[in-house]
C-alpha atoms as a PDB file:
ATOM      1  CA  UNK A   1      77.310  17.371  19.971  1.00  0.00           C
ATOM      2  CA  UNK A   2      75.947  14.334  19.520  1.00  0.00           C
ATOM      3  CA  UNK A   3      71.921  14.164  18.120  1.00  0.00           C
ATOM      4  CA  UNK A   4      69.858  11.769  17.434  1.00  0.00           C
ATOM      5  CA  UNK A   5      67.321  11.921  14.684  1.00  0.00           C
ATOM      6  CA  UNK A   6      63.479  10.568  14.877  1.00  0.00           C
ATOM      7  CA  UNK A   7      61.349  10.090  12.398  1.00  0.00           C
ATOM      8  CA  UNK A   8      58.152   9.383  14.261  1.00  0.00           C
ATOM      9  CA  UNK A   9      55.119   7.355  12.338  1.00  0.00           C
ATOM     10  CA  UNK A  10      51.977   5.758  13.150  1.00  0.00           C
ATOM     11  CA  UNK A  11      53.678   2.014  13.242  1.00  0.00           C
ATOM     12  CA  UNK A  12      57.395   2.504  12.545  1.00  0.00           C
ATOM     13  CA  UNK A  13      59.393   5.343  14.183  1.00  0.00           C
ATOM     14  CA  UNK A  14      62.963   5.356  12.221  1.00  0.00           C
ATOM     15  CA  UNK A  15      66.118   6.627  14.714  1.00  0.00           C
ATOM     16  CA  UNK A  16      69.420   7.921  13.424  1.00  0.00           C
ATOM     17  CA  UNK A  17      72.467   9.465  15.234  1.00  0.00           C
ATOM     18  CA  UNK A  18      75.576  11.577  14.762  1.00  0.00           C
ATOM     19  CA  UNK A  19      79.096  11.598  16.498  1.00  0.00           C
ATOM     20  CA  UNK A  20      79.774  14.725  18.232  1.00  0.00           C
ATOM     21  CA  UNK A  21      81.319  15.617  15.330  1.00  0.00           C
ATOM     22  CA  UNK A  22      78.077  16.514  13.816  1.00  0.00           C
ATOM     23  CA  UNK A  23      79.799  15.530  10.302  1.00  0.00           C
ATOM     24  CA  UNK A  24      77.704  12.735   9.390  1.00  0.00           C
ATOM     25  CA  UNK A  25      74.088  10.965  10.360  1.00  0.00           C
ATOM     26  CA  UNK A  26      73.948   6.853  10.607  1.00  0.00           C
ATOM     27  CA  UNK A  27      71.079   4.881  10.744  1.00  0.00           C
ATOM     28  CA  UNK A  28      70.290   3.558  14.589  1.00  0.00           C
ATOM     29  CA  UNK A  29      67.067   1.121  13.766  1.00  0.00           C
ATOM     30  CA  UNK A  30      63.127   1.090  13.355  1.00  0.00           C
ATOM     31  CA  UNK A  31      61.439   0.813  16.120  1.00  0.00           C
ATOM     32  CA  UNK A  32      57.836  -0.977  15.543  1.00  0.00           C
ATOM     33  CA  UNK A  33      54.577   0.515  17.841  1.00  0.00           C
ATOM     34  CA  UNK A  34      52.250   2.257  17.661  1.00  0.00           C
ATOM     35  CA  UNK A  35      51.231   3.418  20.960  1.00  0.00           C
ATOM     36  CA  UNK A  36      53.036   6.189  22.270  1.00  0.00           C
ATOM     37  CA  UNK A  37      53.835   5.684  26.044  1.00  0.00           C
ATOM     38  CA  UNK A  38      55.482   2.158  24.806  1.00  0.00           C
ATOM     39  CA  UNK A  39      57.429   3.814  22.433  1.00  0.00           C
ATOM     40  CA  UNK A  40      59.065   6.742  24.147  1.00  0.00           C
ATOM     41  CA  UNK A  41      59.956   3.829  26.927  1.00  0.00           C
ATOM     42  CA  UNK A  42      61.588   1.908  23.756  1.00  0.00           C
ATOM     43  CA  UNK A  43      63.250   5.151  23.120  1.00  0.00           C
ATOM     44  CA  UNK A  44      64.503   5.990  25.856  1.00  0.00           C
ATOM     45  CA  UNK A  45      66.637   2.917  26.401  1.00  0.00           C
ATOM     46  CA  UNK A  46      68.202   4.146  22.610  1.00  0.00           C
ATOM     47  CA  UNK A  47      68.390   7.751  24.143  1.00  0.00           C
ATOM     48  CA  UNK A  48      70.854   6.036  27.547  1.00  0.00           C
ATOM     49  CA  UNK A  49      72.985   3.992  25.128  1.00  0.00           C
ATOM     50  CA  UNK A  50      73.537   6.901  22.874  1.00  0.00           C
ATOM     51  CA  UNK A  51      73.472   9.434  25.150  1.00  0.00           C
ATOM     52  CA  UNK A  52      72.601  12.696  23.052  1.00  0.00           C
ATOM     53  CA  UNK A  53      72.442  15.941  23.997  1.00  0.00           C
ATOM     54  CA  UNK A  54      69.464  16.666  21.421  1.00  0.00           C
ATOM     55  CA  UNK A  55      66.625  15.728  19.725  1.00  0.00           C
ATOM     56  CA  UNK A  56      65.299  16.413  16.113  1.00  0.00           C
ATOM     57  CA  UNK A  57      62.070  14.807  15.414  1.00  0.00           C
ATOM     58  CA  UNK A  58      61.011  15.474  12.010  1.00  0.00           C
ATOM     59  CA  UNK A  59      57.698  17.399  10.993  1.00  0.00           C
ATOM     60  CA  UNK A  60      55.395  16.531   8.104  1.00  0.00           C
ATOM     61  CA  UNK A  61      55.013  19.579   6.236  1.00  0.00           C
ATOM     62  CA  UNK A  62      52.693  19.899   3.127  1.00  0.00           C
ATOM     63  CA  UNK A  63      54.171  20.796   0.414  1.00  0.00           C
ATOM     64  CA  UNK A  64      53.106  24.635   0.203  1.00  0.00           C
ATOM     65  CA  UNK A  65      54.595  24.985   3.828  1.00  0.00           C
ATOM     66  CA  UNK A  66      51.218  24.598   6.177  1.00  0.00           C
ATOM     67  CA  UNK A  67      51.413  22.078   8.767  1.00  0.00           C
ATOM     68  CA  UNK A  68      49.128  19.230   7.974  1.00  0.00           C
ATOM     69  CA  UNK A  69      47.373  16.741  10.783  1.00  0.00           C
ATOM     70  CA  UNK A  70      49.893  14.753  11.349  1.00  0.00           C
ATOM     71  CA  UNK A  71      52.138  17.417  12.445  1.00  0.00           C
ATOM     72  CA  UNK A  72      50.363  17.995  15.510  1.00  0.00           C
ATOM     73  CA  UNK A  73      50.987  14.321  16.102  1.00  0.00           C
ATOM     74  CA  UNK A  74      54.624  14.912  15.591  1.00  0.00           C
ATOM     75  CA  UNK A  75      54.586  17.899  17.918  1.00  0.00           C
ATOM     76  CA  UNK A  76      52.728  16.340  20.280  1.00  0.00           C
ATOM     77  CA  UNK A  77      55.241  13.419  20.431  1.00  0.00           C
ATOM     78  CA  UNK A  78      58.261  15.574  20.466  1.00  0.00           C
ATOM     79  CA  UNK A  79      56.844  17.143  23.571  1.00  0.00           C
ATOM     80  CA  UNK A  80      56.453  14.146  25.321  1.00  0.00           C
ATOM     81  CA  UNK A  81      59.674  12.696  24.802  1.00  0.00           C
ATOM     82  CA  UNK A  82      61.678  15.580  25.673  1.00  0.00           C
ATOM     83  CA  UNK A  83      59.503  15.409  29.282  1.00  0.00           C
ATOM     84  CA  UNK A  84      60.505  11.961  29.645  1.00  0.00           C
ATOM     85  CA  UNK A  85      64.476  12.223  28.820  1.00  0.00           C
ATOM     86  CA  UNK A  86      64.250  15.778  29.454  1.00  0.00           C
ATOM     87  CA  UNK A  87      66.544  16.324  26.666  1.00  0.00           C
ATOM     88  CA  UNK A  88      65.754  19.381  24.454  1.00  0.00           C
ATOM     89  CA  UNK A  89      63.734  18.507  21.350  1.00  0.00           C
ATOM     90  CA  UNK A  90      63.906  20.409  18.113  1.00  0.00           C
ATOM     91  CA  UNK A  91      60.962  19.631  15.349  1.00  0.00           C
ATOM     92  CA  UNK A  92      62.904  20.096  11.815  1.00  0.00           C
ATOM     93  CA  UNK A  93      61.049  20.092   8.048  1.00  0.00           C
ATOM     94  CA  UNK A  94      60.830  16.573   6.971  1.00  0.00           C
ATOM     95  CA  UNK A  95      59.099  17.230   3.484  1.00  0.00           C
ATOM     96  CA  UNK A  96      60.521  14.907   1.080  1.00  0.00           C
ATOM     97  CA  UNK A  97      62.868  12.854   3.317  1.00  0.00           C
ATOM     98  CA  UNK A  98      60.734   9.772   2.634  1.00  0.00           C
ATOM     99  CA  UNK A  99      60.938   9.819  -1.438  1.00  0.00           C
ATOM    100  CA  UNK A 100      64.438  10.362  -0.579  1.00  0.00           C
ATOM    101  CA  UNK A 101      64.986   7.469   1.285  1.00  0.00           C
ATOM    102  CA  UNK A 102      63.340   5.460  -1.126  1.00  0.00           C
ATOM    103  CA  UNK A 103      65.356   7.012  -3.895  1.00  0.00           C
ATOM    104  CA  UNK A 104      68.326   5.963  -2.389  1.00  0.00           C
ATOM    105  CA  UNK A 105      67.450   2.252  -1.172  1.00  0.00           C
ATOM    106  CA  UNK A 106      67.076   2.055  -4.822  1.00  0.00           C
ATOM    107  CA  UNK A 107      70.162   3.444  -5.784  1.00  0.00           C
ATOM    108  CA  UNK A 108      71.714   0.901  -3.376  1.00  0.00           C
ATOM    109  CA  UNK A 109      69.830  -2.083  -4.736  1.00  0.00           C
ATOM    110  CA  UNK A 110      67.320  -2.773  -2.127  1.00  0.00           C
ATOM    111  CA  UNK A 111      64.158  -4.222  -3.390  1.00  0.00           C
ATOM    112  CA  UNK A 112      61.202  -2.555  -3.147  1.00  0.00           C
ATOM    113  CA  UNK A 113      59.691  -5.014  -0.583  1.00  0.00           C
ATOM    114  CA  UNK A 114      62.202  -4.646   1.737  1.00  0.00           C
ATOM    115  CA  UNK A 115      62.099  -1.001   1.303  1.00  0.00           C
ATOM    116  CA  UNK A 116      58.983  -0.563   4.945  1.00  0.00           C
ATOM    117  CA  UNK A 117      61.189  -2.561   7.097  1.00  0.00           C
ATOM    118  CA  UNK A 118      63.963   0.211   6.851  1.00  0.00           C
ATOM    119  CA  UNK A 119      62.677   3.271   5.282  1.00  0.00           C
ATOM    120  CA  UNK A 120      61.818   5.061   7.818  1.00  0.00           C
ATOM    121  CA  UNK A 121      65.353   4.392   9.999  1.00  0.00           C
ATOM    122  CA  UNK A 122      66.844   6.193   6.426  1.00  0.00           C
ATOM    123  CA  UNK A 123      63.885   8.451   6.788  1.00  0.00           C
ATOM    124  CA  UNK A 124      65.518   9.541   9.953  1.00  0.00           C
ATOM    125  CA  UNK A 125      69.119   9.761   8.608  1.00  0.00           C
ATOM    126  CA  UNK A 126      67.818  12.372   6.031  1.00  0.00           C
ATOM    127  CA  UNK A 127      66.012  14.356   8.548  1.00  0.00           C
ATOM    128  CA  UNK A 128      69.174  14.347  10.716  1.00  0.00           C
ATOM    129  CA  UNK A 129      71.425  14.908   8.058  1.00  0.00           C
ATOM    130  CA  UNK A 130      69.486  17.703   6.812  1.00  0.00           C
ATOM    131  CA  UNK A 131      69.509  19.447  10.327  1.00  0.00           C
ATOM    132  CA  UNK A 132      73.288  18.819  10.621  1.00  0.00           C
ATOM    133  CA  UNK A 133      74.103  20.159   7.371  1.00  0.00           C
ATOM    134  CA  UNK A 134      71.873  23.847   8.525  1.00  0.00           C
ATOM    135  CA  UNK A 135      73.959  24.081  11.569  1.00  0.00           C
ATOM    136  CA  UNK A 136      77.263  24.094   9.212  1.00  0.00           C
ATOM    137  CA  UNK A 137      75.750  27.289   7.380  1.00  0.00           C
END
């Protein structure tokens, strides 16, 4: 099946997608804004091209496992987007995924500058990934 991953922020919202092989996630692209209606209608052009048949939109957990603030946000945007595509959303642990993704930019010699303008698109391939990879177990 194919899914596509989200990794929703204030600014930057990071995308990734897998075949329908579910084997591996790739990185789509960060989308930049901030309000929410203009967003899911950026989205949902990515969501007719790629054609998914779900949704995982990760959710900021604290560390200890309570849901912090912005995972209301996250749940609240997840709802949203799944009335406008009406495509089933799934909200998935995303604790980590950005020190991750930062981890490996580095590994892969990407400066640290350069590391906003994609982070959170490799934000989104670890959340997907990560979902992928529980489905397999």
């Amino acid at each position: 099946m194919i899914i596509l991953g989200v990794d929703y922020g204030d600014v930057r919202t990071g995308i990734a997608v897998c075949d329908k092989t579910e084997f591996l996630a790739s990185p789509v692209c960060t989308v930049s804004e901030s309000y929410m209606p203009k967003l899911i209608d950026k989205l949902l052009v990515i969501i007719n091209e790629k054609k998914p048949e779900l949704i995982v939109v990760g959710l900021p957990k604290n560390m200890d496992g309570s849901l912090g603030f912005r995972a209301q946000a996250c749940t609240e945007f997840a709802q949203a987007l799944s009335e406008a595509c009406g495509i089933k959303t799934v909200l998935w642990d995303e604790r980590l995924t950005s020190v991750i993704a930062h981890r490996q930019l580095q590994l892969n010699g990407k400066r640290e500058k350069k590391h906003k303008n994609i982070v959170d698109t490799a934000a989104a391939v670890e959340i997907l990934q990560s979902y992928i990879d529980s489905r397999k177990r």
